[in-house]
C-alpha atoms as a PDB file:
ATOM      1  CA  UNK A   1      26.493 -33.571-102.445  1.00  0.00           C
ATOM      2  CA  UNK A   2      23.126 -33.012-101.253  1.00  0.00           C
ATOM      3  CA  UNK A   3      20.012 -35.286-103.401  1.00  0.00           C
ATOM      4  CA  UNK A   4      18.465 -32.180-104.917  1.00  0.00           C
ATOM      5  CA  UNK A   5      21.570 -30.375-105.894  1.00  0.00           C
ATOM      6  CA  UNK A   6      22.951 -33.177-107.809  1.00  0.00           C
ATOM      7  CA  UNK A   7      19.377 -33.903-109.278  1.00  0.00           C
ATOM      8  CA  UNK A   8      19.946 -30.241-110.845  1.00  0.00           C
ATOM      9  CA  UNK A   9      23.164 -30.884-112.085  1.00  0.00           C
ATOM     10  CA  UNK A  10      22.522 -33.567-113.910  1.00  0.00           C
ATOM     11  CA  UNK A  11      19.732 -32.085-115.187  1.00  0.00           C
ATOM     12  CA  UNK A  12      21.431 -29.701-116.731  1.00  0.00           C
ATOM     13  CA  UNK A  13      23.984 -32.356-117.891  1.00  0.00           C
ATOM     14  CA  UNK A  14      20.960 -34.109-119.962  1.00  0.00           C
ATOM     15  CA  UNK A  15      22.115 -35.173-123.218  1.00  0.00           C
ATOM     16  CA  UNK A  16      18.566 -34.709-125.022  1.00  0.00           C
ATOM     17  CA  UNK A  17      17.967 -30.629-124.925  1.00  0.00           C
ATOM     18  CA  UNK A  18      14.004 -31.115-123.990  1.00  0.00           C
ATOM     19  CA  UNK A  19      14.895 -32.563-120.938  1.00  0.00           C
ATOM     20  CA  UNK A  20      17.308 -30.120-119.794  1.00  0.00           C
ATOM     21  CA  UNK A  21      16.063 -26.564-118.001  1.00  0.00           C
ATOM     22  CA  UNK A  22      14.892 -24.513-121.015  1.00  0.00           C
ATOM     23  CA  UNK A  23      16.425 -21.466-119.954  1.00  0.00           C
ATOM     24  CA  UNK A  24      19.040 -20.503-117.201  1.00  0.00           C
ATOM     25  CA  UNK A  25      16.368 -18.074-115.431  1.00  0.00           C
ATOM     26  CA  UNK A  26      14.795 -21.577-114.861  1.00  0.00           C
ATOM     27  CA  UNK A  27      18.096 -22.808-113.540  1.00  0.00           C
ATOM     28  CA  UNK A  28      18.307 -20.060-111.414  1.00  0.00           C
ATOM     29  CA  UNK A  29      14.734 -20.836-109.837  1.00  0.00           C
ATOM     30  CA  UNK A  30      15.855 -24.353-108.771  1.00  0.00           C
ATOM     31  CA  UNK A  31      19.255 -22.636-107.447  1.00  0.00           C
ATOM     32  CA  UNK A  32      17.079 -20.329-105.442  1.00  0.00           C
ATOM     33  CA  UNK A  33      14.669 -22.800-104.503  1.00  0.00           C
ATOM     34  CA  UNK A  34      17.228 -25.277-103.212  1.00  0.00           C
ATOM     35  CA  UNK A  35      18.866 -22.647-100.992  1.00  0.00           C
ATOM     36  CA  UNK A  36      16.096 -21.946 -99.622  1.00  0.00           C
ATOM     37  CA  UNK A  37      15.344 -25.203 -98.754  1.00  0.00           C
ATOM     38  CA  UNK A  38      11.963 -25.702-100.809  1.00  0.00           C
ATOM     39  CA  UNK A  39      11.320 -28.751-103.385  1.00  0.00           C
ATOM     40  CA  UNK A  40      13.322 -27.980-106.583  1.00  0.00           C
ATOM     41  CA  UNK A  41      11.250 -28.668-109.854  1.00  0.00           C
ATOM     42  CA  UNK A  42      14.098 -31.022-111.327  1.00  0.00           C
ATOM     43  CA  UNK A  43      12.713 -34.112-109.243  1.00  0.00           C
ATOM     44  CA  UNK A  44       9.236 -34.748-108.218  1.00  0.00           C
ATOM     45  CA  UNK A  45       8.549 -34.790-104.136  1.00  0.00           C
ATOM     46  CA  UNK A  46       6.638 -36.746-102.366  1.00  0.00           C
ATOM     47  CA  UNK A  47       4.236 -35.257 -99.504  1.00  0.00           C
ATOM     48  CA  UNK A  48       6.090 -36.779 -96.729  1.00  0.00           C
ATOM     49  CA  UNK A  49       8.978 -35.171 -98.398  1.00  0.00           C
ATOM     50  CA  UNK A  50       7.394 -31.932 -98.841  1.00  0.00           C
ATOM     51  CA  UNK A  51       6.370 -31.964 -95.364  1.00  0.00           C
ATOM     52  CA  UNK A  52       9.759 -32.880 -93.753  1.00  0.00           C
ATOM     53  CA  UNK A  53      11.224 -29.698 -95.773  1.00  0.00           C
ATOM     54  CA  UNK A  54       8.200 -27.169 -94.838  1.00  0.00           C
ATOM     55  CA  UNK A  55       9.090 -28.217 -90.898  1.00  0.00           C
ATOM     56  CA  UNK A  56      12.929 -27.385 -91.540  1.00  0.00           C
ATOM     57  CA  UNK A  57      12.231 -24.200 -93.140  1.00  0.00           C
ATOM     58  CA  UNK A  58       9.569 -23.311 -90.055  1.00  0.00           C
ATOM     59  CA  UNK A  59      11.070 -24.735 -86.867  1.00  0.00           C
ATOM     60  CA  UNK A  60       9.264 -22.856 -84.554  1.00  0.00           C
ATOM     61  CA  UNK A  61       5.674 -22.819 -86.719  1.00  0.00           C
ATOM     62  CA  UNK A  62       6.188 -26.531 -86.343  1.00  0.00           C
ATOM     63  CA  UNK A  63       6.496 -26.652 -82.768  1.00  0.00           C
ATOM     64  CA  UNK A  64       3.636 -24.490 -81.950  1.00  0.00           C
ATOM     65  CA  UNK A  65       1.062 -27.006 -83.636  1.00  0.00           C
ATOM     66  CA  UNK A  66       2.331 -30.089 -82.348  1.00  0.00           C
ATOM     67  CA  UNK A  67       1.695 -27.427 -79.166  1.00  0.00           C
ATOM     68  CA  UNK A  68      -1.386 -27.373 -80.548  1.00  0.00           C
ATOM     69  CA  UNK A  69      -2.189 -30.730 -81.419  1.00  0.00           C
ATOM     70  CA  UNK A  70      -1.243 -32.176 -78.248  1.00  0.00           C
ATOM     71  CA  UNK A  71      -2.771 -29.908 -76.295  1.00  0.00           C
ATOM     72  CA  UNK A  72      -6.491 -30.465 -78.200  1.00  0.00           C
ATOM     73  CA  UNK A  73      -5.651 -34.605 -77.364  1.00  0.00           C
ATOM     74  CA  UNK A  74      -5.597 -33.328 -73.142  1.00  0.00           C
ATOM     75  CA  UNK A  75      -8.554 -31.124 -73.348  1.00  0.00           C
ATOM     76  CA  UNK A  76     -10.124 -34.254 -75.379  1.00  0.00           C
ATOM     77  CA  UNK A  77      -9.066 -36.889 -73.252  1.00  0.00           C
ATOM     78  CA  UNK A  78      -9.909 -35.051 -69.880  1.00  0.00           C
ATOM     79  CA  UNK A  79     -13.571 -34.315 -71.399  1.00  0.00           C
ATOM     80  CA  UNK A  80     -14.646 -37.846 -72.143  1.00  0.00           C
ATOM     81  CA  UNK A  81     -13.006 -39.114 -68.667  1.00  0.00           C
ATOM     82  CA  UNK A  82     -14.712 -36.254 -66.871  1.00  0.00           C
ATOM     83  CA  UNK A  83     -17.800 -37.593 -68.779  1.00  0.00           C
ATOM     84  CA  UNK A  84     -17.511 -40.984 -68.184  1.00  0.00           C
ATOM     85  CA  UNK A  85     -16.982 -40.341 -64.641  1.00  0.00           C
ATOM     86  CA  UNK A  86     -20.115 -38.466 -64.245  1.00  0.00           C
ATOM     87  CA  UNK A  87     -22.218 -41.016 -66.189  1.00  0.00           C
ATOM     88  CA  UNK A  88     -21.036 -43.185 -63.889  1.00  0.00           C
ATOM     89  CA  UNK A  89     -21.632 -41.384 -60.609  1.00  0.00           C
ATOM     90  CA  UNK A  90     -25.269 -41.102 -62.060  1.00  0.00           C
ATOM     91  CA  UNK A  91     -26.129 -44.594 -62.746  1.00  0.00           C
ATOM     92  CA  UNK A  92     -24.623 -45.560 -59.106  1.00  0.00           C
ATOM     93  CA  UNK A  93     -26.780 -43.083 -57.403  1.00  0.00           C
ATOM     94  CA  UNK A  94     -30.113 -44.247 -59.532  1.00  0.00           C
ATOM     95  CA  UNK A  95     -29.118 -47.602 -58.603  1.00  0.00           C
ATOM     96  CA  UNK A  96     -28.574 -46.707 -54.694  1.00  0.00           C
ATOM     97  CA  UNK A  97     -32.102 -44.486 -55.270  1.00  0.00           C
ATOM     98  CA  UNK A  98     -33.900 -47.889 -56.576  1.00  0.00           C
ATOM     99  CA  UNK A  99     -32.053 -50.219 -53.956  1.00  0.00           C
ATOM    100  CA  UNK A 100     -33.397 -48.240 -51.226  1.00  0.00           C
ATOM    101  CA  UNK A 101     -37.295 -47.856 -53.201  1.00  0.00           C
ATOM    102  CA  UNK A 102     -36.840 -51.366 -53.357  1.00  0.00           C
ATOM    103  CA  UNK A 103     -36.329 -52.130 -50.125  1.00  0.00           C
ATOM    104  CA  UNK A 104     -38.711 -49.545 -48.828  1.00  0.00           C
ATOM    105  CA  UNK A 105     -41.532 -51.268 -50.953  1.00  0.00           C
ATOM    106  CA  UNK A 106     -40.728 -54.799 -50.079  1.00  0.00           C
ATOM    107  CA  UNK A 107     -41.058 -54.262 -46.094  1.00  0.00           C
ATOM    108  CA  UNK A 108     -43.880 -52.342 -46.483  1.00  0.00           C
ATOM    109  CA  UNK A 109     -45.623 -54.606 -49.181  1.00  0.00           C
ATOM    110  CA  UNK A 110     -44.713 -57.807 -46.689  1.00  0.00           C
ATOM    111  CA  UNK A 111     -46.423 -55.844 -43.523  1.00  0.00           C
ATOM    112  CA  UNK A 112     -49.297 -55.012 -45.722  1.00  0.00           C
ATOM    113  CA  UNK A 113     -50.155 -58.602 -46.518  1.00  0.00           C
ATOM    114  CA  UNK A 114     -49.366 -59.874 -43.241  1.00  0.00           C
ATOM    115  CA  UNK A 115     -52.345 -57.748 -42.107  1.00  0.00           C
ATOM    116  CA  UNK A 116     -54.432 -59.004 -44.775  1.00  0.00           C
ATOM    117  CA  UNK A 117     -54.599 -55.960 -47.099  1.00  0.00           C
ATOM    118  CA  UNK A 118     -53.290 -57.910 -49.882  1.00  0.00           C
ATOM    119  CA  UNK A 119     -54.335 -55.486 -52.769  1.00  0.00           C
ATOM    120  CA  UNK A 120     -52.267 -52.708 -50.614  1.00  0.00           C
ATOM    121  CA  UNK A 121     -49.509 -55.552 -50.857  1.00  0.00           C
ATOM    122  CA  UNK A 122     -49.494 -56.103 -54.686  1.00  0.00           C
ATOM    123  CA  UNK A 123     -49.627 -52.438 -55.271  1.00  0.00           C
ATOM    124  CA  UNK A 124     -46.161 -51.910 -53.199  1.00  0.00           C
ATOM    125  CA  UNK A 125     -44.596 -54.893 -55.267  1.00  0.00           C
ATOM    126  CA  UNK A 126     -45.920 -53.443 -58.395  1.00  0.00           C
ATOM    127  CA  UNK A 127     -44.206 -49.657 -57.859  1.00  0.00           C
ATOM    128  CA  UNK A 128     -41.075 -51.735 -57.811  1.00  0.00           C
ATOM    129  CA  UNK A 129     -40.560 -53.960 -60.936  1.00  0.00           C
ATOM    130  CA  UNK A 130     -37.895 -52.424 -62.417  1.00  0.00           C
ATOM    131  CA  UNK A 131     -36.035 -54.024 -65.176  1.00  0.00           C
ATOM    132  CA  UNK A 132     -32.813 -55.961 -63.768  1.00  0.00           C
ATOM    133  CA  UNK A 133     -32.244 -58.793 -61.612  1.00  0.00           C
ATOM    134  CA  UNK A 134     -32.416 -56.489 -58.532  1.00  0.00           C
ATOM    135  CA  UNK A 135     -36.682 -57.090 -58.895  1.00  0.00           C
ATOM    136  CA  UNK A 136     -36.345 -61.060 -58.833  1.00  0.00           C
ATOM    137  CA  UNK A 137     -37.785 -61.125 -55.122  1.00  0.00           C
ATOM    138  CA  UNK A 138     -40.583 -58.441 -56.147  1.00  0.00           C
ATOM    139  CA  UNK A 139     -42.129 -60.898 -58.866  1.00  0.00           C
ATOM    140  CA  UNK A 140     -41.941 -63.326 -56.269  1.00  0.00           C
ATOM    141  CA  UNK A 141     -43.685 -61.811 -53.361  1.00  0.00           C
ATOM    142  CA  UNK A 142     -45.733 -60.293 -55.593  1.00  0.00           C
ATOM    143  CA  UNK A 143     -47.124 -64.134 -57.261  1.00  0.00           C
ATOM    144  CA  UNK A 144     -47.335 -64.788 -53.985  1.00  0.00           C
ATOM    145  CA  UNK A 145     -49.727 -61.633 -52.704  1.00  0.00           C
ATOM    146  CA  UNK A 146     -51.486 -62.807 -56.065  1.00  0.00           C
ATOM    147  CA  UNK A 147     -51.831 -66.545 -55.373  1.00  0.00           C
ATOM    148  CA  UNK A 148     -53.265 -65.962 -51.733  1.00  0.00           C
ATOM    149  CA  UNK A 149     -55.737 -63.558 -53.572  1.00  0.00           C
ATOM    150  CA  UNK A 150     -56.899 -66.358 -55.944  1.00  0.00           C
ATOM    151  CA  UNK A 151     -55.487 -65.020 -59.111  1.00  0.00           C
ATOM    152  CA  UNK A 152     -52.878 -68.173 -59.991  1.00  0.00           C
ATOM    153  CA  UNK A 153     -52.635 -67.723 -63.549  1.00  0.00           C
ATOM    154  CA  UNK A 154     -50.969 -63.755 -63.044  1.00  0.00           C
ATOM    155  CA  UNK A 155     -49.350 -65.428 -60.104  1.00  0.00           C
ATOM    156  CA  UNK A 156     -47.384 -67.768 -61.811  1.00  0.00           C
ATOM    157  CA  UNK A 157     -46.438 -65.055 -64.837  1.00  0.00           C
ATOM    158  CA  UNK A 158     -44.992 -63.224 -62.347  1.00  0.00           C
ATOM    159  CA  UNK A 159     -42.959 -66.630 -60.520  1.00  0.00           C
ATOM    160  CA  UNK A 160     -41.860 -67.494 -64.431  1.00  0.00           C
ATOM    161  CA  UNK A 161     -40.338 -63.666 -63.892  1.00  0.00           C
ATOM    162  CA  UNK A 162     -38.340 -64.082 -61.256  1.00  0.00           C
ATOM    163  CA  UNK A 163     -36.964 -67.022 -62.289  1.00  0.00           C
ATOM    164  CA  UNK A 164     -35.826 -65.162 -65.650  1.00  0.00           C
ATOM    165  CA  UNK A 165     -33.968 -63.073 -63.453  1.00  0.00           C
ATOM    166  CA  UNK A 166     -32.771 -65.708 -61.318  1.00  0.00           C
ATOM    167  CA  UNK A 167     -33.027 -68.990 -62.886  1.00  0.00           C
ATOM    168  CA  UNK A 168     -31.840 -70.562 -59.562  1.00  0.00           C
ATOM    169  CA  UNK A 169     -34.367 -69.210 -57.489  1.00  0.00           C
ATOM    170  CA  UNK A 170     -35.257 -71.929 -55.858  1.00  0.00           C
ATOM    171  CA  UNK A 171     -38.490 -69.754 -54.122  1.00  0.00           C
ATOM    172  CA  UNK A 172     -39.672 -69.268 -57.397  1.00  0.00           C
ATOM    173  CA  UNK A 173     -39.529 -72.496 -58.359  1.00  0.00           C
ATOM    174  CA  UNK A 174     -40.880 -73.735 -55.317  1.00  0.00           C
ATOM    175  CA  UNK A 175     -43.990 -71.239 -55.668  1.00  0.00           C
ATOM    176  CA  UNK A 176     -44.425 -71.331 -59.399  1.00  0.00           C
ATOM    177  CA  UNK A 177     -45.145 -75.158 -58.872  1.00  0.00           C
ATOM    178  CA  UNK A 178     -47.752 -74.958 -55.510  1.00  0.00           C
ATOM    179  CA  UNK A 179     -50.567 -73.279 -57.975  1.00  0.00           C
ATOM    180  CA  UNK A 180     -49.772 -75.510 -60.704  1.00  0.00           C
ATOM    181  CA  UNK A 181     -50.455 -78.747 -58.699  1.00  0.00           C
ATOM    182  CA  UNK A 182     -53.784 -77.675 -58.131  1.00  0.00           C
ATOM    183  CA  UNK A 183     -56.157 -80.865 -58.270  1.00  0.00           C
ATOM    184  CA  UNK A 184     -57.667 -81.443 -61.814  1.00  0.00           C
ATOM    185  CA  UNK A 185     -54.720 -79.558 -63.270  1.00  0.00           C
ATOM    186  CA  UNK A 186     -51.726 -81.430 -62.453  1.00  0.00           C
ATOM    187  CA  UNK A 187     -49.481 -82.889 -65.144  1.00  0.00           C
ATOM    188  CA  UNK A 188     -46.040 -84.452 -64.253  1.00  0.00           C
ATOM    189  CA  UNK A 189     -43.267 -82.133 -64.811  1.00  0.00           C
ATOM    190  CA  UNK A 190     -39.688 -83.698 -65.393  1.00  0.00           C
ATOM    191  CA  UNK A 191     -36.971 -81.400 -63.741  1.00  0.00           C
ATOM    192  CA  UNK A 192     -34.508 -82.210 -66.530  1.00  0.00           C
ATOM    193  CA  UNK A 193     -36.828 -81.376 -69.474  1.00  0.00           C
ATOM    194  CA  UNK A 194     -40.156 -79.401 -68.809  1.00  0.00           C
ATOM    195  CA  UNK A 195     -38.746 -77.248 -65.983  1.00  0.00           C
ATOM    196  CA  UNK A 196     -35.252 -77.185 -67.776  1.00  0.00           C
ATOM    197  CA  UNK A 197     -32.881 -77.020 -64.662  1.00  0.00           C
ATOM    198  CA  UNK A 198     -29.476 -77.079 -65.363  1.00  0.00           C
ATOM    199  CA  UNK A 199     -27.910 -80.355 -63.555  1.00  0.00           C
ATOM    200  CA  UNK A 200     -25.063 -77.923 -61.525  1.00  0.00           C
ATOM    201  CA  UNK A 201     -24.636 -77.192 -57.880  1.00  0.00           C
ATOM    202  CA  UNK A 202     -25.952 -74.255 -58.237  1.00  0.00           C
ATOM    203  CA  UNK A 203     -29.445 -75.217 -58.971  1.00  0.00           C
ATOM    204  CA  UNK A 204     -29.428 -78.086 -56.294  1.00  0.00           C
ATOM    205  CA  UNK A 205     -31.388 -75.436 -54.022  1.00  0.00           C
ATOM    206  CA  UNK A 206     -34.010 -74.977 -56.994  1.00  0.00           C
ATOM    207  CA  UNK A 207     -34.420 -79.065 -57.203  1.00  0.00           C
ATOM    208  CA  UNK A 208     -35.000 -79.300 -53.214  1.00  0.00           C
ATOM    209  CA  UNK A 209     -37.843 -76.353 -53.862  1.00  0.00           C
ATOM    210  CA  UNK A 210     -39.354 -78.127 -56.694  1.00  0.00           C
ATOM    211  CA  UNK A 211     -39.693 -81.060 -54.950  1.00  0.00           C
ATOM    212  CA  UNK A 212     -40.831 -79.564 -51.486  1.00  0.00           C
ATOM    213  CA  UNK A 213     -43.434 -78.086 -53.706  1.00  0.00           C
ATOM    214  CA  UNK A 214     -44.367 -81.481 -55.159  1.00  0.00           C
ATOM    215  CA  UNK A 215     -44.464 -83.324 -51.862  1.00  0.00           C
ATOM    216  CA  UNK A 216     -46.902 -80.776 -50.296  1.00  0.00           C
ATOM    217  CA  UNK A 217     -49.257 -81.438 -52.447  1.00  0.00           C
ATOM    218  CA  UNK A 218     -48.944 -85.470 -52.920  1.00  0.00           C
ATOM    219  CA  UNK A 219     -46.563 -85.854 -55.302  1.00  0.00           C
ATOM    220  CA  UNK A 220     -44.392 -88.120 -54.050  1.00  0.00           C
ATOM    221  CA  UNK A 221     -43.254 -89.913 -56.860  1.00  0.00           C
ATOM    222  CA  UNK A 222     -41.980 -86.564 -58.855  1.00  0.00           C
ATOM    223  CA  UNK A 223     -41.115 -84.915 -55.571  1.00  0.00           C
ATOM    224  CA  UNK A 224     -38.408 -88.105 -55.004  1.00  0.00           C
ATOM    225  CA  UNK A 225     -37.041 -87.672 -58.721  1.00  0.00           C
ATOM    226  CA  UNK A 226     -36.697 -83.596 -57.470  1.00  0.00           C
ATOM    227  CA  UNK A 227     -34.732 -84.232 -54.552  1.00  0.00           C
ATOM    228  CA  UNK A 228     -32.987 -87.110 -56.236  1.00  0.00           C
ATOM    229  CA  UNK A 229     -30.919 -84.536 -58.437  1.00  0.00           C
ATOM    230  CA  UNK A 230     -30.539 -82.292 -55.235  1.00  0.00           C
ATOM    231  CA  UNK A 231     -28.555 -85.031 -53.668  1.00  0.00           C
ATOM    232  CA  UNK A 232     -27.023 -85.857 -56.837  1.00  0.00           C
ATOM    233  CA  UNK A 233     -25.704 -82.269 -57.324  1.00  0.00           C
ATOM    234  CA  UNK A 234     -24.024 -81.481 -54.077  1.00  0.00           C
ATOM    235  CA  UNK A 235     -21.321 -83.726 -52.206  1.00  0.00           C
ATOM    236  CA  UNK A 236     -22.337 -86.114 -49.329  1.00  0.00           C
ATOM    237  CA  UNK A 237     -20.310 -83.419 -46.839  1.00  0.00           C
ATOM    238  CA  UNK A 238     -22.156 -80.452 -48.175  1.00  0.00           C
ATOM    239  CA  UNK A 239     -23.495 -78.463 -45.609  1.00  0.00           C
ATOM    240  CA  UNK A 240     -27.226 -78.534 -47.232  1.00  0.00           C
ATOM    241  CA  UNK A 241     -27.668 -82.343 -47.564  1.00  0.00           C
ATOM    242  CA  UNK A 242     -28.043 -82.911 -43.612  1.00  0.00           C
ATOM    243  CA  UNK A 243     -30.965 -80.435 -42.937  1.00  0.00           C
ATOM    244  CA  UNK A 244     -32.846 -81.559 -46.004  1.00  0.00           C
ATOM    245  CA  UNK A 245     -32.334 -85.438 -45.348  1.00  0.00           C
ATOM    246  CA  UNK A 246     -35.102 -85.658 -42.572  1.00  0.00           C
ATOM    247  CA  UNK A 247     -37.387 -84.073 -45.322  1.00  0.00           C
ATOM    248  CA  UNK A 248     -35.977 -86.656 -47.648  1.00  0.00           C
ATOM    249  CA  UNK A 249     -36.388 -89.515 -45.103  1.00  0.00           C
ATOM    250  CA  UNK A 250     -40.416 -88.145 -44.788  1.00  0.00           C
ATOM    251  CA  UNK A 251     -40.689 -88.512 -48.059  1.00  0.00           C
ATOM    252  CA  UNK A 252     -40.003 -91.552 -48.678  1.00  0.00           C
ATOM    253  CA  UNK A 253     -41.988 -93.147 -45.989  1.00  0.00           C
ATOM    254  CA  UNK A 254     -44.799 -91.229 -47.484  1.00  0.00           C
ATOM    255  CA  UNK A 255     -44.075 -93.426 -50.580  1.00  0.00           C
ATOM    256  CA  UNK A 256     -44.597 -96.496 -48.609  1.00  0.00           C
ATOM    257  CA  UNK A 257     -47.575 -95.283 -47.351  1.00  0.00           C
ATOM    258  CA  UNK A 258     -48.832 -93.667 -50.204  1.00  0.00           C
ATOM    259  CA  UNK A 259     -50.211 -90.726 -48.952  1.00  0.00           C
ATOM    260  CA  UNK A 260     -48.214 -87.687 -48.023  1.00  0.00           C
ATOM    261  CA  UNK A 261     -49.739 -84.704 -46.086  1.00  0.00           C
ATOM    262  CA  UNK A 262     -46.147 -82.819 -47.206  1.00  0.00           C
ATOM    263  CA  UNK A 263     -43.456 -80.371 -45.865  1.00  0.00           C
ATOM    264  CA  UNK A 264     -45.419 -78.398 -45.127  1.00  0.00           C
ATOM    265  CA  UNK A 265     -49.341 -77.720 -44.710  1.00  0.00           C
ATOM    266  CA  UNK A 266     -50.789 -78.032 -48.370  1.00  0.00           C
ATOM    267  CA  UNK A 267     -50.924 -74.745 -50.476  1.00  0.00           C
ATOM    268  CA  UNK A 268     -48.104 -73.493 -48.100  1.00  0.00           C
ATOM    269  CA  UNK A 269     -45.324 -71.096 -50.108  1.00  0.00           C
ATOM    270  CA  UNK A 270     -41.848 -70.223 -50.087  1.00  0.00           C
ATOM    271  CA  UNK A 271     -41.288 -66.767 -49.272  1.00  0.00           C
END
């Protein structure tokens, strides 16, 4: 016997009168409702309940919302993919736009200063500094346009910069250091606590700079503890240790001798 029928009968089989149907129209009503496959008022019906009966009474109601329903999630879906799509064919094409300013601006800021016209130079780097790591060798041409025209301090902001971007820019670090070693001005920098180089591979490049830097302008004693870590970092076999061991070598006999003309002609940069 179906739940709701029965829940009738025995309602009407109630042995206290106020809880049986008060009249038989009432009776009649849950009879009807029953048949017609709506909640009868004998037995109280929960909304999933309710809602299971409403789609068995309206088959093909039912079916056109979930129609509905599932048709709204496509149109929905296919939007925000269509969107995300074009977002991202726009920020490739701003970055392929800036790439190619970028590149535009560096060769034309590095002929400009190798004719001299080092404000046209710093100008060129300037129109470029975009945020992003993309800019790193911007800031660093442009510190060094700005070092050659005397201004170190807004040389080495703009060193410090690149080497935010790229904190194993070994360039940077080489040219960040060359105006700080300036006679008068010079105070010993430890490369695993002032200059806070990781000790990695990675950075072994950025130790070699520091210490090219440091050896070109006397420091022979720092520039040794530099390259030290460099040779520390990478393997004996590594490809970088043999060119930089004559360098090394030079170094060291500049120890003995106590004076070291450098690398590289003093004040000379890393481009």
């Amino acid at each position: 016997m179906p739940r709701d029928l029965e829940t009738v009968c025995l309602k009407c089989l109630e042995k206290n009168p106020r809880r049986r149907y008060a009249s038989a129209q009432e009776l009649a009503d849950d009879l009807g409702r029953w048949q017609r496959g709506k909640a009868v008022r004998a037995r109280p019906v929960g909304l999933a309940e309710r809602l299971v009966k409403w789609i068995r009474r309206r088959p093909m109601a039912t079916l056109s919302t979930a129609l509905a329903i599932c048709l709204c999630l496509v149109v929905s879906l296919y939007y925000h993919e269509t969107e995300r799509l074009r977002q991202e064919a726009e920020r490739r094409h701003e970055e392929l736009v800036r790439a190619n300013q970028i590149n535009q601006a560096e060769a034309l800021g590095s002929a400009l200063h190798a004719k001299g016209e080092l404000e046209g130079a710093a100008s060129q780097y300037r129109k470029i500094l975009f945020p992003g790591p993309q800019t790193r060798q911007a800031h660093n041409s442009l510190g060094f346009v700005l070092h050659d025209l005397g201004k170190l301090k807004e040389a080495a902001v703009h060193f410090r910069e690149a080497l935010k971007l790229d904190p194993a820019f070994a360039q940077a670090h080489h040219n960040l250091v060359t105006p700080c070693v300036k006679p008068g001005t010079w105070r010993r920098p430890s490369p695993t606590s002032d200059w806070r180089l990781p000790s990695t591979p990675k950075f072994a490049p950025s130790y070699y700079g520091l210490g090219w830097a440091l050896l070109s302008k006397g420091k022979v004693d720092e520039a040794l503890e530099a390259t030290g870590h460099f040779q520390k970092l990478l393997p004996p076999d590594d490809p970088q240790q043999k060119p930089a061991q004559p360098n090394i070598d030079f170094a060291w006999h500049s120890r003995e001798k106590r004076s070291a003309p450098g690398l590289a002609p003093a004040g000379s940069r890393a481009r």
